[in-house]
C-alpha atoms as a PDB file:
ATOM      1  CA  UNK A   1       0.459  -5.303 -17.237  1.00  0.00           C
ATOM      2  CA  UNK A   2       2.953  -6.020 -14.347  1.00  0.00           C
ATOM      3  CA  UNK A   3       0.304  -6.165 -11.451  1.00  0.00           C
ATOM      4  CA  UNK A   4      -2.350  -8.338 -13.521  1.00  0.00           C
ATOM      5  CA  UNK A   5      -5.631  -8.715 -12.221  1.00  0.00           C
ATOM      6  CA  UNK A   6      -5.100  -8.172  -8.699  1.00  0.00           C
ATOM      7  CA  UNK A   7      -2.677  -4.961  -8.842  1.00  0.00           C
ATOM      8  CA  UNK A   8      -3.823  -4.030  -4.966  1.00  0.00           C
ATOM      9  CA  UNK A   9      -3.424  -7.379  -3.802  1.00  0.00           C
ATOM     10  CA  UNK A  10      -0.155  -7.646  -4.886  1.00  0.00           C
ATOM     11  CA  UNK A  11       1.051  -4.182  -3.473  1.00  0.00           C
ATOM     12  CA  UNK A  12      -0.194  -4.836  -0.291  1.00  0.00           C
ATOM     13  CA  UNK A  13       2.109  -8.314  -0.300  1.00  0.00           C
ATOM     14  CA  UNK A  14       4.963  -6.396  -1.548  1.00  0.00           C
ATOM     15  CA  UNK A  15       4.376  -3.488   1.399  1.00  0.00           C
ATOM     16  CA  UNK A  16       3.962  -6.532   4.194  1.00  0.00           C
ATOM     17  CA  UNK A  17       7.043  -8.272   2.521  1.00  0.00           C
ATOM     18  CA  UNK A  18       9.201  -5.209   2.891  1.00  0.00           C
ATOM     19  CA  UNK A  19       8.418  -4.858   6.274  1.00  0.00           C
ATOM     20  CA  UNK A  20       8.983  -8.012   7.447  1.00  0.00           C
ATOM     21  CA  UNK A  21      12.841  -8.201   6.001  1.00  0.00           C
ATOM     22  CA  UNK A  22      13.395  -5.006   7.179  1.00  0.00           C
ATOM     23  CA  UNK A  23      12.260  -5.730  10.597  1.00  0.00           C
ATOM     24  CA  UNK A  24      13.417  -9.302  10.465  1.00  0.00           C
ATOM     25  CA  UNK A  25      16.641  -9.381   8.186  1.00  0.00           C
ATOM     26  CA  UNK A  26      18.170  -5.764   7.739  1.00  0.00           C
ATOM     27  CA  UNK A  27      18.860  -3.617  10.872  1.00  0.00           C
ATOM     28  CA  UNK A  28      17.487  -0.424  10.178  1.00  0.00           C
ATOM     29  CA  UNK A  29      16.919   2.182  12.643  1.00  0.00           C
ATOM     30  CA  UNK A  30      13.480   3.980  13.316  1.00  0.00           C
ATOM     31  CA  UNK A  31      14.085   6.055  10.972  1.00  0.00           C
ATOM     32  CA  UNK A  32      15.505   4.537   8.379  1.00  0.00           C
ATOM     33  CA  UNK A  33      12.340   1.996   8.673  1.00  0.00           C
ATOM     34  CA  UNK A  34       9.893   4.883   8.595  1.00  0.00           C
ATOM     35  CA  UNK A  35      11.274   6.481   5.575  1.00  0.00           C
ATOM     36  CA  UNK A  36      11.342   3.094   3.478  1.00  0.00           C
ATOM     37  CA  UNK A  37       7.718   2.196   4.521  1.00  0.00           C
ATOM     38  CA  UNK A  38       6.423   5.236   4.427  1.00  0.00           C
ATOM     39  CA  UNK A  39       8.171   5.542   0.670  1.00  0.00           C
ATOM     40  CA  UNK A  40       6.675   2.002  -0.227  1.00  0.00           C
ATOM     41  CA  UNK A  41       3.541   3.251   0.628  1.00  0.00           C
ATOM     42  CA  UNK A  42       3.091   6.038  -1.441  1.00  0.00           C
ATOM     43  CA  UNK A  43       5.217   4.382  -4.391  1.00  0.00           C
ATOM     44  CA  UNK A  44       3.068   1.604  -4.307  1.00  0.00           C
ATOM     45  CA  UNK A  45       0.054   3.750  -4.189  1.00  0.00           C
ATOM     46  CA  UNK A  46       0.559   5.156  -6.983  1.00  0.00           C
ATOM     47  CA  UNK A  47       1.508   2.048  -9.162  1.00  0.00           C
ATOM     48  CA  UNK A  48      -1.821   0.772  -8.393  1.00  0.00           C
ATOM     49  CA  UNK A  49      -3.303   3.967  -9.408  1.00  0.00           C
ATOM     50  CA  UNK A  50      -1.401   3.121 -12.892  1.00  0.00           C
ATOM     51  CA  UNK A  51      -2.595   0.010 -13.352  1.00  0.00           C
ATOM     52  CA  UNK A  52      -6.014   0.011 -12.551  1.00  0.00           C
ATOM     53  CA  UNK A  53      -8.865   1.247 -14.854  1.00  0.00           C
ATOM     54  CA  UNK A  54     -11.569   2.921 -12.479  1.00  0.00           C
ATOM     55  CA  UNK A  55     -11.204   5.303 -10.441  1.00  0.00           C
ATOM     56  CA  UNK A  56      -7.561   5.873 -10.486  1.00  0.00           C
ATOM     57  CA  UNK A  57      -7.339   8.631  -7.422  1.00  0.00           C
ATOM     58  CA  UNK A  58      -8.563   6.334  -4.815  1.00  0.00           C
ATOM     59  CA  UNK A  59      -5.465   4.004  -4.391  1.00  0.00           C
ATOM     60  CA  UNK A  60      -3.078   7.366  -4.349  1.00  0.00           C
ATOM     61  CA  UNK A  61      -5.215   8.793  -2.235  1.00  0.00           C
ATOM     62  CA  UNK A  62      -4.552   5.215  -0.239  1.00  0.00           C
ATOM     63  CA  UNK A  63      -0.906   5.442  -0.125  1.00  0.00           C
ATOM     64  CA  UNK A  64      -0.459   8.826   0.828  1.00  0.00           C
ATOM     65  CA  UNK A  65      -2.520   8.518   3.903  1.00  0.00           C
ATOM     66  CA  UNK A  66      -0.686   4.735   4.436  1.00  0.00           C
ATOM     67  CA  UNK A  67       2.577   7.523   4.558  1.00  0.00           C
ATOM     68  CA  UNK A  68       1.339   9.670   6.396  1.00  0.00           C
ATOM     69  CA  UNK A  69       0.451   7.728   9.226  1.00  0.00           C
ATOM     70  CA  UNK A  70       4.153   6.468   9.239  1.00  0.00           C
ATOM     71  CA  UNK A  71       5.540  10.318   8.745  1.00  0.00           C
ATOM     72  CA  UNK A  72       3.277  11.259  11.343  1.00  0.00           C
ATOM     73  CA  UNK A  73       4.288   8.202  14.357  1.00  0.00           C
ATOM     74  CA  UNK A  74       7.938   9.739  13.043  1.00  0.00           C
ATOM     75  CA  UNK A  75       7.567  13.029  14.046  1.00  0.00           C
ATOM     76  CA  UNK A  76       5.938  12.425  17.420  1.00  0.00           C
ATOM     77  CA  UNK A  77       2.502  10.875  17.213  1.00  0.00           C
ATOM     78  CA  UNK A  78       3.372   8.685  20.124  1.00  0.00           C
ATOM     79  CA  UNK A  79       1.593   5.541  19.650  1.00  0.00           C
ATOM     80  CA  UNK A  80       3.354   2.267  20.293  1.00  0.00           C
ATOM     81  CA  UNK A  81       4.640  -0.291  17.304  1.00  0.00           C
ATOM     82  CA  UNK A  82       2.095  -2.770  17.899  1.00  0.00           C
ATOM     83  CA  UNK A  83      -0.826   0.185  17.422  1.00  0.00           C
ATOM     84  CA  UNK A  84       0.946   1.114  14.622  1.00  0.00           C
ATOM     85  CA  UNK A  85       0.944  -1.763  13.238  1.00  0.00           C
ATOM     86  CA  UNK A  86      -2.513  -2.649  14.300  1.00  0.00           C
ATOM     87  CA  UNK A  87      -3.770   0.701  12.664  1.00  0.00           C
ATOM     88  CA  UNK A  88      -1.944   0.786   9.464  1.00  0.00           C
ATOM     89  CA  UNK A  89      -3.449  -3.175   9.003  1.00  0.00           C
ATOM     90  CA  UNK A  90      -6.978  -1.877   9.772  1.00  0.00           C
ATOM     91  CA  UNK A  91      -6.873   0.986   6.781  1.00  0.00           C
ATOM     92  CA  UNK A  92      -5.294  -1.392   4.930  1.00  0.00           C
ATOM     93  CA  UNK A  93      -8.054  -4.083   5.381  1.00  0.00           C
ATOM     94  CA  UNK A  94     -10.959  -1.149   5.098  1.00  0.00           C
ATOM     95  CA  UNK A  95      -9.191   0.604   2.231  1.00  0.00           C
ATOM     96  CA  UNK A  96      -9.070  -2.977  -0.100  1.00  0.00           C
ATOM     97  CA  UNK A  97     -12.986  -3.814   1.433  1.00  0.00           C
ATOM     98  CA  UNK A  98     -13.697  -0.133   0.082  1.00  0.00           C
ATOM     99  CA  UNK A  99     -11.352  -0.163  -3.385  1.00  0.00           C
ATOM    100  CA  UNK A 100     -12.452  -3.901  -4.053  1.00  0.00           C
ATOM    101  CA  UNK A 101     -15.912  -3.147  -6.039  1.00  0.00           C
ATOM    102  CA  UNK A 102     -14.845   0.442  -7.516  1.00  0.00           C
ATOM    103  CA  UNK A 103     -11.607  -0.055  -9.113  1.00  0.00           C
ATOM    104  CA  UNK A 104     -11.047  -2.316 -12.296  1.00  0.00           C
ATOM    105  CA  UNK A 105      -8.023  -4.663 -12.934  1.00  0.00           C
ATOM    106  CA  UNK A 106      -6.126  -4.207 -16.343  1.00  0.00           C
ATOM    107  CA  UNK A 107      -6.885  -7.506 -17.520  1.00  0.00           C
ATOM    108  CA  UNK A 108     -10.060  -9.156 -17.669  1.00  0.00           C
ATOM    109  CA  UNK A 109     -11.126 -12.677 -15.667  1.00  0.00           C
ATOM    110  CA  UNK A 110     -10.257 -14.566 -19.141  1.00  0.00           C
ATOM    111  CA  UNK A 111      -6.836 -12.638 -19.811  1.00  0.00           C
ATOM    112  CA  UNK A 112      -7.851 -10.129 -22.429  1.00  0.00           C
ATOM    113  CA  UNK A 113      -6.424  -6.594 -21.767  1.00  0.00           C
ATOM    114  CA  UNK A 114      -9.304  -3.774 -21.153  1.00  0.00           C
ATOM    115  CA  UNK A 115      -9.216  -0.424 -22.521  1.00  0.00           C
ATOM    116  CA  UNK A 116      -8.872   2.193 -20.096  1.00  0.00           C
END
């Protein structure tokens, strides 16, 4: 499996990583910035979904609303970056506390692949 045993772990790096380079490296405009996050979120979302073995709906479920909020601050939910930020960090954080004990990884702690 691509994501191993820590598929949700891994998304969430790849989400925080493109954000930071495209604050930080590329110049993208607002809405250029909101369209790739709010795409990473859901694509990631469902990847996760993919890969893990339990309860499969709950990290889609995750992504869309991770989109949403971005759509949403897009289209006038006037909140400021730094509350933005701060929210989308806090569902992230409850979202893995919550996913943590209810979705499986792919692979077991010694390696072996588990059937779905």
């Amino acid at each position: 499996m691509i994501f191993g045993r820590e598929p949700a772990g891994i998304a969430a790096l790849i989400k925080a990583l493109i954000t930071f380079i495209a604050l930080t490296i590329v110049p993208l405009t607002d809405g250029q910035q909101t369209a790739l996050n709010a795409l990473a979120a859901a694509i990631l979302g469902f990847v996760v979904s993919w890969q893990v073995i339990r309860e499969k709906a709950l990290p889609a479920v995750v992504g869309i609303v991770e989109a949403g909020v971005y759509v949403a601050v897009h289209f006038g939910f006037d909140v400021s970056q730094d509350v933005q930020a701060a929210l989308l960090t806090l569902i992230g954080a409850i979202v893995a506390f919550i996913l943590r004990d209810r979705v499986e990884a792919p692979v077991g702690p010694n390696g072996e692949r588990r059937a779905a």
